[in-house]
Structures are given as structure tokens and as C-alpha cells.
Protein backbone atom coordinates (compact mmCIF):
# COMPACT_ATOMS: atom_id res chain seq x y z
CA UNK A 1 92.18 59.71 86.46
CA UNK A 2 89.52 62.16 85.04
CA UNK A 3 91.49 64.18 83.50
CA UNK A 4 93.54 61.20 81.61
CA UNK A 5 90.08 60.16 80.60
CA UNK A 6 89.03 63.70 79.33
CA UNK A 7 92.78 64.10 77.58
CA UNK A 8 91.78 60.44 75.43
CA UNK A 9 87.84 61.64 75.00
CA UNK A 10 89.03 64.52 72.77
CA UNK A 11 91.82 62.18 70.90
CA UNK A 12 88.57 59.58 70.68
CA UNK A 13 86.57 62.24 69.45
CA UNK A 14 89.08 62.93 66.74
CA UNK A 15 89.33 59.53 65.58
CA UNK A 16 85.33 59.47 65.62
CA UNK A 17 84.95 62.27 63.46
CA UNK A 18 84.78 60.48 60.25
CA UNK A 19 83.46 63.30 57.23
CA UNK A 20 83.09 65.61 60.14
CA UNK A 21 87.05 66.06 60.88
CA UNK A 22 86.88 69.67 59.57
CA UNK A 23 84.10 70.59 61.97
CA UNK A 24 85.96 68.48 65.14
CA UNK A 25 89.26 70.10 64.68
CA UNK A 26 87.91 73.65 64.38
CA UNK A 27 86.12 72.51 68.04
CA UNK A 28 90.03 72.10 68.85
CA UNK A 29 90.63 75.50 67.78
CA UNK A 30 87.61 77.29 69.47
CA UNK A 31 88.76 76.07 72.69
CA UNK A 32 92.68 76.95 72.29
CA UNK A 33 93.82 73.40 72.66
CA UNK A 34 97.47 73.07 72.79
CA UNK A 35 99.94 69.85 73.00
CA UNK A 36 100.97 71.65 76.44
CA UNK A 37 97.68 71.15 77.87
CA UNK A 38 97.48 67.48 77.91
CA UNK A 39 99.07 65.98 81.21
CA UNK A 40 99.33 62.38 80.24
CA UNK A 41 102.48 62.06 78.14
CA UNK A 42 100.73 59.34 75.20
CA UNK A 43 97.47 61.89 75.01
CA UNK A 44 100.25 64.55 74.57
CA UNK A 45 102.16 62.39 72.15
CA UNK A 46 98.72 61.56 70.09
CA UNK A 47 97.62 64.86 69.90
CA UNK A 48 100.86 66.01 68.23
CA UNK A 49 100.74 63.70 65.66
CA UNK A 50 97.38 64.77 64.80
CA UNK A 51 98.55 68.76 64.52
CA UNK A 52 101.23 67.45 62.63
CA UNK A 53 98.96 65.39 60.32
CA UNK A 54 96.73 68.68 59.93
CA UNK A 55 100.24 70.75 59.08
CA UNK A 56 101.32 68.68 56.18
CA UNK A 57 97.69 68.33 54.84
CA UNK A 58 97.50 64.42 55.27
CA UNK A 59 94.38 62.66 56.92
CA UNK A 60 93.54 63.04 60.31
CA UNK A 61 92.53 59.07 60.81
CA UNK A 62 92.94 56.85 63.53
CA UNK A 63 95.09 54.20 61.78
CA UNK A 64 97.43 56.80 60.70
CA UNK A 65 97.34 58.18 63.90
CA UNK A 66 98.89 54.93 65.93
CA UNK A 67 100.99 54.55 63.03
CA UNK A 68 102.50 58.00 63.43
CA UNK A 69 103.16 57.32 67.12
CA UNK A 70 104.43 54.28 66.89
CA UNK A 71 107.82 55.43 64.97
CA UNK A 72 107.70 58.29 67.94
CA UNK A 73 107.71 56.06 71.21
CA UNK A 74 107.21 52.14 71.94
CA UNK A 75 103.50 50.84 72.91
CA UNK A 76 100.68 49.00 71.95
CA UNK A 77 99.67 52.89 69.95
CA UNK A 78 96.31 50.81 67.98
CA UNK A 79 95.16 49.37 71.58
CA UNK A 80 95.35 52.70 72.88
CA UNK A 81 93.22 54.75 69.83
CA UNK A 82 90.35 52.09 70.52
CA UNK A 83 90.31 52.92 74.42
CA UNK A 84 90.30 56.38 73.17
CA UNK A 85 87.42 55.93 70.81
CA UNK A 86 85.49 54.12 73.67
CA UNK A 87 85.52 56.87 75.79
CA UNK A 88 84.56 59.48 73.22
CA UNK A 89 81.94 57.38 72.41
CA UNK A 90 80.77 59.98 69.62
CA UNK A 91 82.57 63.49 68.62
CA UNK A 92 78.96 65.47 69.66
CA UNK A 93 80.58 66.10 72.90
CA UNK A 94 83.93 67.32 71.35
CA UNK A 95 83.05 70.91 72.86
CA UNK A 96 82.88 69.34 76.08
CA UNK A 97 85.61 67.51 76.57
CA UNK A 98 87.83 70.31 75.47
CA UNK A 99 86.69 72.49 78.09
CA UNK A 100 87.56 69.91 80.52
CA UNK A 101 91.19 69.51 79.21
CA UNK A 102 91.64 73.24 79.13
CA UNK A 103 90.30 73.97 82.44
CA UNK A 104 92.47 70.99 83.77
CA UNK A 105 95.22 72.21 82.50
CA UNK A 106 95.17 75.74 83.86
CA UNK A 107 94.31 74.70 87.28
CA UNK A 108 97.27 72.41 87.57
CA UNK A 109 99.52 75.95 86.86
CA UNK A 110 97.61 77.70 89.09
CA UNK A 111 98.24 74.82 91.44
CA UNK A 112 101.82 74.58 90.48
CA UNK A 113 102.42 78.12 90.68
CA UNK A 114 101.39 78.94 93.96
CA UNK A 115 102.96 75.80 95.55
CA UNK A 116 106.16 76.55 94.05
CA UNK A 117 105.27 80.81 95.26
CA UNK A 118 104.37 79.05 99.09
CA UNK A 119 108.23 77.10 99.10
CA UNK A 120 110.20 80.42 97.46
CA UNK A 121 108.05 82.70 100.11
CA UNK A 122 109.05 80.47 103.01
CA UNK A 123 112.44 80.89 102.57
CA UNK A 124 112.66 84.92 101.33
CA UNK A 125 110.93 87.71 101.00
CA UNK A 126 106.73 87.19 101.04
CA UNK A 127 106.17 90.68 99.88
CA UNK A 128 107.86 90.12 96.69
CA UNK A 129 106.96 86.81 96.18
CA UNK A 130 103.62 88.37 96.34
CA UNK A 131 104.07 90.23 93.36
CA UNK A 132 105.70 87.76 91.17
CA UNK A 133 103.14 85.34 91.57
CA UNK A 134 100.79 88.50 90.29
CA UNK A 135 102.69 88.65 87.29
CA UNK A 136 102.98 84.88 86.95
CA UNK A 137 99.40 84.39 87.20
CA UNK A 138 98.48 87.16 84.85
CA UNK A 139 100.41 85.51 82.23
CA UNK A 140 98.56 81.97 83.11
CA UNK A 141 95.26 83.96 82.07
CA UNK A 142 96.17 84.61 78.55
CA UNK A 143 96.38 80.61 78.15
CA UNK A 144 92.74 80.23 78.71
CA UNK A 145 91.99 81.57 75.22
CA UNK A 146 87.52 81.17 75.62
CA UNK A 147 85.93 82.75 72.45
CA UNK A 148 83.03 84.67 72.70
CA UNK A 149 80.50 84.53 69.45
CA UNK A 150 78.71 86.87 67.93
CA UNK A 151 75.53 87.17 69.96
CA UNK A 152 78.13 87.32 73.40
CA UNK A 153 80.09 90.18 71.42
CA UNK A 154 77.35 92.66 70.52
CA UNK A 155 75.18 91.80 73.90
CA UNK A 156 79.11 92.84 75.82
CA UNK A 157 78.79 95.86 73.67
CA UNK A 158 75.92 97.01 73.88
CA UNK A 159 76.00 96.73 78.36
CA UNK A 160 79.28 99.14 77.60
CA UNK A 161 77.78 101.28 75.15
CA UNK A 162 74.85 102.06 77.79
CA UNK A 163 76.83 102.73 80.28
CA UNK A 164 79.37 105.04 78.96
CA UNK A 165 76.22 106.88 77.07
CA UNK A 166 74.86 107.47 80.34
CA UNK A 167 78.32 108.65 81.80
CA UNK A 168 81.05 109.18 79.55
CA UNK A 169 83.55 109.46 82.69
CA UNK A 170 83.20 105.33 82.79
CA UNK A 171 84.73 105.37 79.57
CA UNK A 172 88.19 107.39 80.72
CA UNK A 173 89.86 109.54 82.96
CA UNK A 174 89.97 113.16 82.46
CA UNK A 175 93.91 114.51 82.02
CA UNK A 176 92.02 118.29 83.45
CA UNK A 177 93.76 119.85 80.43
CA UNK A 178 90.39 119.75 77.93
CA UNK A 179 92.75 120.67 74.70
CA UNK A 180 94.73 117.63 75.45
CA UNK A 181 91.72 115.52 76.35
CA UNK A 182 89.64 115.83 73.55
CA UNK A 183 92.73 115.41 71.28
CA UNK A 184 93.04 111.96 72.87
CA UNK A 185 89.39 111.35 72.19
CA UNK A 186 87.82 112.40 75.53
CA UNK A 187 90.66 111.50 78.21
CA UNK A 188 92.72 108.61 78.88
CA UNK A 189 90.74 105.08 78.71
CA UNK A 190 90.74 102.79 80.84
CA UNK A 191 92.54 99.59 80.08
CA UNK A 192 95.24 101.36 78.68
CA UNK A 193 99.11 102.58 78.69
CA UNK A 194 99.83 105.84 78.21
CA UNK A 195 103.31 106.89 77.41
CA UNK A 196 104.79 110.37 77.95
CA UNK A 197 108.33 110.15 76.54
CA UNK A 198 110.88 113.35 76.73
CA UNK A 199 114.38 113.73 77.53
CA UNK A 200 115.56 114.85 80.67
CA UNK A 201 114.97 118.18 82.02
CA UNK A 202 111.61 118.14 79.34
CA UNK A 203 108.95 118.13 82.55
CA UNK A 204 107.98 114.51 82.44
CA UNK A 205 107.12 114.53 85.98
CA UNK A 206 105.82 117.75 85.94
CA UNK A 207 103.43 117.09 83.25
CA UNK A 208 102.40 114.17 85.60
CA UNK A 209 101.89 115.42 88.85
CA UNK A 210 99.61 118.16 87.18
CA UNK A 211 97.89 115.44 85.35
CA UNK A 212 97.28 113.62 89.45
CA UNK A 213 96.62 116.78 90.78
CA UNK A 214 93.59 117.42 88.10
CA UNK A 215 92.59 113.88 88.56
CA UNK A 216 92.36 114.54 92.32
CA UNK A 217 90.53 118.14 91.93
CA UNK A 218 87.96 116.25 89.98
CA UNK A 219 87.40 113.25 92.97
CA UNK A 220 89.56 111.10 91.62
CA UNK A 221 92.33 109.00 93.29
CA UNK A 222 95.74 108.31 91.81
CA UNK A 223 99.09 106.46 92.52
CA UNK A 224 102.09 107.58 92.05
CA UNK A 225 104.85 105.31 92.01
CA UNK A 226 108.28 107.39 91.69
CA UNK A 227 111.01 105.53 90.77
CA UNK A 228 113.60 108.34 90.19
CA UNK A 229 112.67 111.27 92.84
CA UNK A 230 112.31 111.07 96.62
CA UNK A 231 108.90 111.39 98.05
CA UNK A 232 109.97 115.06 99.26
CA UNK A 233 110.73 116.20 96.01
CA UNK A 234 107.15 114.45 94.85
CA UNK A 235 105.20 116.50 97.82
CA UNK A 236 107.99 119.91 96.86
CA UNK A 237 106.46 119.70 93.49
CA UNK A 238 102.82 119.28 94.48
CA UNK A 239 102.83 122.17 97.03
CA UNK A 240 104.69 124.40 94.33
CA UNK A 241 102.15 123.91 91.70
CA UNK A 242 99.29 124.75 93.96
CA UNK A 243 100.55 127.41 95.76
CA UNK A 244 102.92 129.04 93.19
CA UNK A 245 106.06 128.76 95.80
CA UNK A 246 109.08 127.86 93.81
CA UNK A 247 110.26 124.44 93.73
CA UNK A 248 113.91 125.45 94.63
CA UNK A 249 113.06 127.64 97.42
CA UNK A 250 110.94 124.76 99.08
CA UNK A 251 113.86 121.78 98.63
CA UNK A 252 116.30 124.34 100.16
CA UNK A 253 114.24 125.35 102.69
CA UNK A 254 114.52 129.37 102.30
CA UNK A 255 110.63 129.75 102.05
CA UNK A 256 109.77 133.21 103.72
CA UNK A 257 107.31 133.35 106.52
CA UNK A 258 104.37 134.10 104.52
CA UNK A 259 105.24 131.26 101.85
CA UNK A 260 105.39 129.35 105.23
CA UNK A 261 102.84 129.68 106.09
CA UNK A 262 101.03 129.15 102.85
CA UNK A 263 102.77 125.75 102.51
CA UNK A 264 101.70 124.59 105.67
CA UNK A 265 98.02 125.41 105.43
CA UNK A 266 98.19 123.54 102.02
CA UNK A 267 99.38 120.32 103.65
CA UNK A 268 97.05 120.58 106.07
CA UNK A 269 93.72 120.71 103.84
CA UNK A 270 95.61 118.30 101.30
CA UNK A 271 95.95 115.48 104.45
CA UNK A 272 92.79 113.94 103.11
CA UNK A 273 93.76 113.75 99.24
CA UNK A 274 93.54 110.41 97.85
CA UNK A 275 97.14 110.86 96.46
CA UNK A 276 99.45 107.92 97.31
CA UNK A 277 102.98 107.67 97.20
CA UNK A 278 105.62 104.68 96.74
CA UNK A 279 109.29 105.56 96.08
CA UNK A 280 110.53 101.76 96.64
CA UNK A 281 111.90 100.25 93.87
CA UNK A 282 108.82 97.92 92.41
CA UNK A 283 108.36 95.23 89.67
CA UNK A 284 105.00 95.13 87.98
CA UNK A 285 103.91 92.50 90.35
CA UNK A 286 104.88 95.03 93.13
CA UNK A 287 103.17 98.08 91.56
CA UNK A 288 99.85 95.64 91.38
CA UNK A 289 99.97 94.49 95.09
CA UNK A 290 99.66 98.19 95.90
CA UNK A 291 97.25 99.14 93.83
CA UNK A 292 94.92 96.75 94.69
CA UNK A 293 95.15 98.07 98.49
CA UNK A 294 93.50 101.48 97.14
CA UNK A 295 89.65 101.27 96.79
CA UNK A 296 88.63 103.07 93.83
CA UNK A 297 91.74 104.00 92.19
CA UNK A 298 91.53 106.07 88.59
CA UNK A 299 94.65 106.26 87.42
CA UNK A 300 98.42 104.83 88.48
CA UNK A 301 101.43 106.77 87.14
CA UNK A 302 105.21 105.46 87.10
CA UNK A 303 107.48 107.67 87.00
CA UNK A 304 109.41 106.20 85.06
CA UNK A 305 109.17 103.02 82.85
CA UNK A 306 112.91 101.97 82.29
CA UNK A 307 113.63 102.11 86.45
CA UNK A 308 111.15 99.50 86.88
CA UNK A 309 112.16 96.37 87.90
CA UNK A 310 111.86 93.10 85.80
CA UNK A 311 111.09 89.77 87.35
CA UNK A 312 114.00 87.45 88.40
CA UNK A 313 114.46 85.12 86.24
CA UNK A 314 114.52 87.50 83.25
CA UNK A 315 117.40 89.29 84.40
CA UNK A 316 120.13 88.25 82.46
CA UNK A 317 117.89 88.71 79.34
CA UNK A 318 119.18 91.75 76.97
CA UNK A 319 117.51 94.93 78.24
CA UNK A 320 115.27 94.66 75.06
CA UNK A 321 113.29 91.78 75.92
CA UNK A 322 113.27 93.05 79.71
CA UNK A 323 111.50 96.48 78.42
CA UNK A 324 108.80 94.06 76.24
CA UNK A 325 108.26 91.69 79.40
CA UNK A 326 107.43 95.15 81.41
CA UNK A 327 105.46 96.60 78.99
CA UNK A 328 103.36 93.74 78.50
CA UNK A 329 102.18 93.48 82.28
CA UNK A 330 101.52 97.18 82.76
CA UNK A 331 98.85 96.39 79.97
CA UNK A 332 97.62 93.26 81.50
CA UNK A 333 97.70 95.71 84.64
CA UNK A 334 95.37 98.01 83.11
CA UNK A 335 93.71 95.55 81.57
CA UNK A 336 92.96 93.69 84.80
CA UNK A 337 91.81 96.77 86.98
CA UNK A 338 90.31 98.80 84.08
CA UNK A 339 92.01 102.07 84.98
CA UNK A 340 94.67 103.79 82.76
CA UNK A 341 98.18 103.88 83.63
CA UNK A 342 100.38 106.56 82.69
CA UNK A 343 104.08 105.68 82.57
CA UNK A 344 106.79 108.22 81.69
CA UNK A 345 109.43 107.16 79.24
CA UNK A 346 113.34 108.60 78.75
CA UNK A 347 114.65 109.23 75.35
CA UNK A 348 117.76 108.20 73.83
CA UNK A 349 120.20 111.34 73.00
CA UNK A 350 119.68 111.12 69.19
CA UNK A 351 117.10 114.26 69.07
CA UNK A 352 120.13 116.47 70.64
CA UNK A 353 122.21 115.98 67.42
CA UNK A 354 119.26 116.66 65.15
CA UNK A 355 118.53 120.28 63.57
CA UNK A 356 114.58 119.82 64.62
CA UNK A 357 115.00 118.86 68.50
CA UNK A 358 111.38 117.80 68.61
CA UNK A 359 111.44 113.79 69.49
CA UNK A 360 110.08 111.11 67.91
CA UNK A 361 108.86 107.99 68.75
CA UNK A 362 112.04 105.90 67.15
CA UNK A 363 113.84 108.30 69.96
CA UNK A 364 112.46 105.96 73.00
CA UNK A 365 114.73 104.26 74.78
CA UNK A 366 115.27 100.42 75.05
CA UNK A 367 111.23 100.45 73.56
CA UNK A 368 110.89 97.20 73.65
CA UNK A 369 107.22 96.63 72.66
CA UNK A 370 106.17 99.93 73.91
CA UNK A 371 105.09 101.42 70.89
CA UNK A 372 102.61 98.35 70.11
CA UNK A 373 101.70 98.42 73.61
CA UNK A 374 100.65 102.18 74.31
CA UNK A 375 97.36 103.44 73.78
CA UNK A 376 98.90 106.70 73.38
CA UNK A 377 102.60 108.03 73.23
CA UNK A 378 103.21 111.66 74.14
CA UNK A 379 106.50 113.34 73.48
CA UNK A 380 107.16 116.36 74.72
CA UNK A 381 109.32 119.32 73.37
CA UNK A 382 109.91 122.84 74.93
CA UNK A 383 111.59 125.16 71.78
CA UNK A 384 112.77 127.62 74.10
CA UNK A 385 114.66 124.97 76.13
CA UNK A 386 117.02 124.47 73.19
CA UNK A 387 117.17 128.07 72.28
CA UNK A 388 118.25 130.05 75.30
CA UNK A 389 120.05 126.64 76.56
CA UNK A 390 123.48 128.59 78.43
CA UNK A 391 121.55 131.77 79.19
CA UNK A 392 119.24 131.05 81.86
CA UNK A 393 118.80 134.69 83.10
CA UNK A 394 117.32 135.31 79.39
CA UNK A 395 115.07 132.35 79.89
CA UNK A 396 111.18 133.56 79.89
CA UNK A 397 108.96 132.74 83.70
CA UNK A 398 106.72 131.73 80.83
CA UNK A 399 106.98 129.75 78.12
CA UNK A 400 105.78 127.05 75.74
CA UNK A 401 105.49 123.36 76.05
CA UNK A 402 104.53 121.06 72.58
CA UNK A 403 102.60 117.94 73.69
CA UNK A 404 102.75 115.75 70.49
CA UNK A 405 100.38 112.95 70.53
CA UNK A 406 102.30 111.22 67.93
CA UNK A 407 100.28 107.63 68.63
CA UNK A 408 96.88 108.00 69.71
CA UNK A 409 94.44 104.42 69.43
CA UNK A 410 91.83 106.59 70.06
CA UNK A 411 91.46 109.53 67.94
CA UNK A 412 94.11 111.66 65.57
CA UNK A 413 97.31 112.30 66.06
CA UNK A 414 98.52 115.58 66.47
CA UNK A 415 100.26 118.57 68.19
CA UNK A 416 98.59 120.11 71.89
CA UNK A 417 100.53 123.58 72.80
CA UNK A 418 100.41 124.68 76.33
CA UNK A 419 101.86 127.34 78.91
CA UNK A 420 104.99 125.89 80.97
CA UNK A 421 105.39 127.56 84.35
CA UNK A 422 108.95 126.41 85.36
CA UNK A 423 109.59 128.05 88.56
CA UNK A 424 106.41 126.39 90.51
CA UNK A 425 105.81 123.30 87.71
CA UNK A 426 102.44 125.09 86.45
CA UNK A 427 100.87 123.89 82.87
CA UNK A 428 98.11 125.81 82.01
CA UNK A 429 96.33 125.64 78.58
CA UNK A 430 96.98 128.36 76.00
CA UNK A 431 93.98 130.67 75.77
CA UNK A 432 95.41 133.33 73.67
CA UNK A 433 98.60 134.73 72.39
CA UNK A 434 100.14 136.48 75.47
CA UNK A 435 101.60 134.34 78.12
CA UNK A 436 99.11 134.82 81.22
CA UNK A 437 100.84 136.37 84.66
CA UNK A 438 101.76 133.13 87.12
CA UNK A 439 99.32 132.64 89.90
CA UNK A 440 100.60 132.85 93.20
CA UNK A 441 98.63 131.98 96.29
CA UNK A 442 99.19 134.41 99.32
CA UNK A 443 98.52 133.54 103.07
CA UNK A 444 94.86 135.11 102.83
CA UNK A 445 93.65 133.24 99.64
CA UNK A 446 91.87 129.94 99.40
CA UNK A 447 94.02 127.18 98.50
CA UNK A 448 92.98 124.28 96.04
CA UNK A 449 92.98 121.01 97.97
């Protein structure tokens, strides 16, 4: 009964407003009123005709008002704008009683949407249901459209400002390669999606699991969720960059006693590395659930956005709208736990048929709203893959790797160069001119944990 009586305050209020309509319906607006938000089906119907009347630039005035809803649906429409009016009893409260309606309104989906989660998780899987009601609740928030004004702004500000002045790591989190972090404007922010898109065979997940090891080296924690490779070709390619043991030797299993050694004193001092793994196939919602689990988690990588799994009911949508659905709640995901996360994107095969093989960002794949979506989009590009392509004893231990930041929110666009290390997964920055030797840790040297 409140809430009917809250729903006709703000249609009383309305009809109250007299010379002061402008200033009442921009109230409305503040608060993010909608038609949706009304429960009872005659407030609902009312406050329609009143967006309606505001649309076609007629007067918002009670008479018209019951007229209007009186060719929409039968009742005594004039009987119910004076109850309405009688409740309001003046528009001063307008504020007020739109608050109430909005808040009303969102609890009854929150209410809704877990009952409805409670009967689905009864009868299937819990786990999952978990995560859908994640994503189903994330997209309830965005209803509840509060404005902040100016004084709220600047005082929000300034408590950021402060705080990133006094540490500039609570602004972002450090890639470890400085070229590439100060060309995104001091490392990747928090709050935001960060695309690295390539072709296959380009070192997208190479690139990546250097990025998490960095982030670790500096006391970091990351998760990786790897949607394409098996958990032993995740921990192969860790132990290979840090050790310098190739990648092949390790998967096949024809490591040398020494290397063996090697290998297993670097699992053993990396036991306590806040690196965590998931391989199962995930939705956002899933993704979330396990993030949450780690305390103090800097970064979450997904390896790789297209395998990711869209929520139920959207899939028998085109794979467009799928990809825009995704990309939207890996921002609200960053968004909601303030950490970056870095998600690796396949290209379509147009590049190949090009002269210039470097990528571009109209070469994504099934972008959906990606683009609009990313903080940042890094393509990369290795020249020498294209140029000794069919000759791969003439292929260089060392060569380049082009890191275009062709989108970057936060500071210029433009090209980072790097050493790529392809026998052990190694990026290293480029320091000067001549390739430097590859590092490779013996059985007497101190390993990097």
C-alpha cells in the first residue's frame, strides 16, 4: 500500500505543480523516473500520459491528464487525479517521493530476481545460477540512475586525487614493461578493459602471462582464466619464461636433468605465488564468483574474449549482440571491483590478405561493442613472423614484437617495440639496437619467484 501511495504522490505532485511544472518534471528527471518503475498499473498508465504530454509539447495539467487516460483504459480517471493530488498535498516533496518510487522499484527486482535465481537453483546447477544472478544484478544497478551535483563531484575528486598523489599505484596496475606503461599513461587503470587483439600464433598469451608474472614480481595477485589452453600448458609457459627452458621441451617432457632440476626448484619457491588458475569454461557471472574468492586481487586476465560464455537466454541472439552483452559486464566487472581486466581478443583473417600485415582495430573479430568498451586496445604484430613464414630454421632466437596501442583513454596512441623470445615466451624491452643474448637459468642460479 505504500508504495501505491508514493507511485500517486509523485503523479499528485505533478498535477500540483502549477507555474512550477518545469522545475517538477526536471525533479522526474534527476531521479531517473521511468513508466517501468511504477507498480500500480493506473500510476503507470498516468505517468505515461504525462511523458507523452511533455513529448508533443502540450500542457502537463491535471484535467488533460484524466482526459488522456480516459481514451487509454475505463475508470473514474478525474476521481483518481484528486486522490492523487491529496496525497501530494504540495509538489515541495517531489524529490522525495521519487526516491521512494525508485527505490521501490529496484527492490522488487532484486526481490524478483533472486526468488526466481532460488526456484532455477533448486532444480540445476547452484554454481551457475550463482553467476547469472551476478550478471543479472549488475545490470539492475545501472537502473538506479542517483545524480551526484557539483559539490558531491569535486569533493569525490578531490578524496581520489589525494590518494593517487600520495600513491600513484592506487591509480593502476603496472604491466612491468615501463615503455609500454608510460605509453598507456602510467599502467593499466583500474575500472577498466584492456584489449590485446592479434591473430593466432601473434603471442597473445604470451604477452599475458609475462604481463601476470610482472604483476606478481611486484606483490601483486592476478587471475588467469584460460579459456583456450590447459592449465599445463599455462604452468609450461610460466616455468619457461622464468627459467629460460623451452616451452616444447617441457610439454614433451624431454627436459635434461639439469633443466629438471631447475624446473622443479622453480615450482617449489613459486607454490606460494598468488597466481590462480581456472580453465573451466565461465560466463562473466562465473569469472566474478571467482574473483571475488581472491582477497586483494590486481588484475584478472581472460584468455580469450570470444570463448567466453554468454548467459542463457541470449543464446540464440546473433554472435554480435552476444560479444556486446559480454563486453558490457567485463566493464561493469571492473567497474564493480576496481581492478583492470585484461582480455585477449582474436582477429578476423583480413590482415593476412593485406600488403601491410600489421592489424587494425576494424580487424577484431565479432567486436561487438568492444571498441567503445576498452580502455585500451593493443594489437600486436611480429614483421619477422610474416617474412621468414615457411623457413623456420632461418627464423632469428630473437626478434621483434610491435605493441600498437591503437586506442588508449588514457594517454596517446602509438607504437611500443619490444624483444620477442620465442623459444621460452620471454618479452623484454628494447634497450638498444642489438638483440640481447636469452637468459637462461642454470641449476646453481637464483630463480625469480
Amino acid at each position: 500500500m505504500a508504495r501505491f501511495n508514493n507511485e500517486c504522490a509523485v503523479i499528485g505532485s505533478v498535477c500540483l505543480a502549477n507555474t512550477r511544472i518545469g522545475e517538477i518534471l526536471g525533479e522526474i528527471d534527476k531521479a531517473g523516473l521511468t513508466a517501468e518503475d511504477f507498480e500500480s498499473s493506473i500510476c503507470r498508465t498516468a505517468f505515461e500520459v504525462i511523458e507523452e504530454l511533455r513529448a508533443n509539447g502540450e500542457p502537463v495539467d491535471p484535467v488533460v491528464i484524466a482526459d488522456r487516460m480516459s481514451e487509454r483504459t475505463p475508470g473514474d480517471h478525474v476521481k483518481f487525479i484528486g486522490d492523487c493530488m491529496v496525497y501530494a498535498t504540495t509538489p515541495n516533496n517531489i524529490a522525495v517521493y521519487c526516491d521512494l518510487v525508485k527505490d521501490g522499484a529496484i527492490r522488487q527486482r532484486y526481490i524478483d530476481t533472486l526468488v526466481k535465481s532460488a526456484e532455477r537453483a533448486s532444480l540445476g546447477d547452484w554454481k551457475a545460477e550463482a553467476a547469472t544472478v551476478w550478471e543479472m544484478l549488475q545490470q539492475l544497478k545501472t537502473t538506479d540512475t542517483a545524480l551526484m551535483d557539483g559539490e558531491e563531484l569535486g569533493d569525490s575528486f578531490l578524496e581520489y586525487y589525494e590518494q593517487v598523489h600520495e600513491n600513484p599505484e592506487a591509480a593502476y596496475c603496472r604491466t612491468g614493461f615501463e615503455d609500454l606503461d608510460r605509453q598507456l599513461g602510467g599502467g593499466m587503470f583500474k575500472s577498466e578493459v584492456y584489449i590485446i587483439g592479434a591473430r593466432p600464433g601473434m603471442g597473445k598469451t604470451t604477452l599475458a602471462i609475462n604481463v601476470a608474472q610482472n604483476v606478481i614480481r611486484n606483490g601483486g595477485s592476478v587471475l588467469f582464466v584460460s579459456l583456450e589452453m590447459s592449465e599445463q600448458q599455462i604452468m609450461a609457459k610460466r616455468i619457461s619464461l622464468e627459467t629460460g627452458i623451452k616451452y616444447t621441451d617441457l610439454m614433451a617432457g624431454r627436459v635434461n636433468g639439469q633443466d629438471e632440476r631447475t624446473m622443479r626448484k622453480w615450482l617449489q619457491g613459486s607454490r606460494g605465488n598468488p597466481f590462480f588458475l581456472t580453465t573451466r569454461n565461465s560466463t562473466v557471472g562465473e569469472i566474478a564468483r571467482r574473483a571475488r574468492q581472491i582477497r586483494g586481487l590486481n588484475l584478472i586476465i581472460v584468455d580469450y574474449i570470444g570463448l567466453i560464455s554468454c548467459q542463457e537466454e541470449s543464446r540464440g541472439k546473433p554472435r554480435y549482440e552476444q560479444m556486446t552483452e559480454i563486453s558490457a559486464s567485463l566493464k561493469a566487472l571492473a567497474k564493480t571491483l576496481r581492478i583492470p581486466v585484461l582480455a585477449l581478443c582474436q582477429l578476423n583473417r583480413e590482415n593476412v590478405n593485406r600488403g601491410d600485415k600489421r592489424p587494425t582495430m576494424a580487424d577484431l573479430r565479432d567486436s561487438g561493442a568492444i571498441e567503445q568498451d576498452a580502455g585500451a586496445i593493443i594489437l600486436l604484430h611480429r614483421p619477422d613472423y610474416y617474412e621468414q613464414k615457411g623457413a623456420e630454421a632461418e627464423r632469428p632466437e630473437m626478434e621483434t614484437i610491435e605493441l600498437n596501442v591503437a586506442k588508449n583513454r588514457h594517454a596517446e596512441t602509438g607504437v611500443v617495440r619490444m624483444w620477442w623470445h620465442g623459444n621460452c615466451g620471454k618479452i623484454l624491452q628494447i634497450s638498444g639496437r642489438e638483440a640481447p643474448a636469452p637468459e637462461r637459468v642454470t641449476e646453481g642460479d637464483e630463480l625469480p619467484f
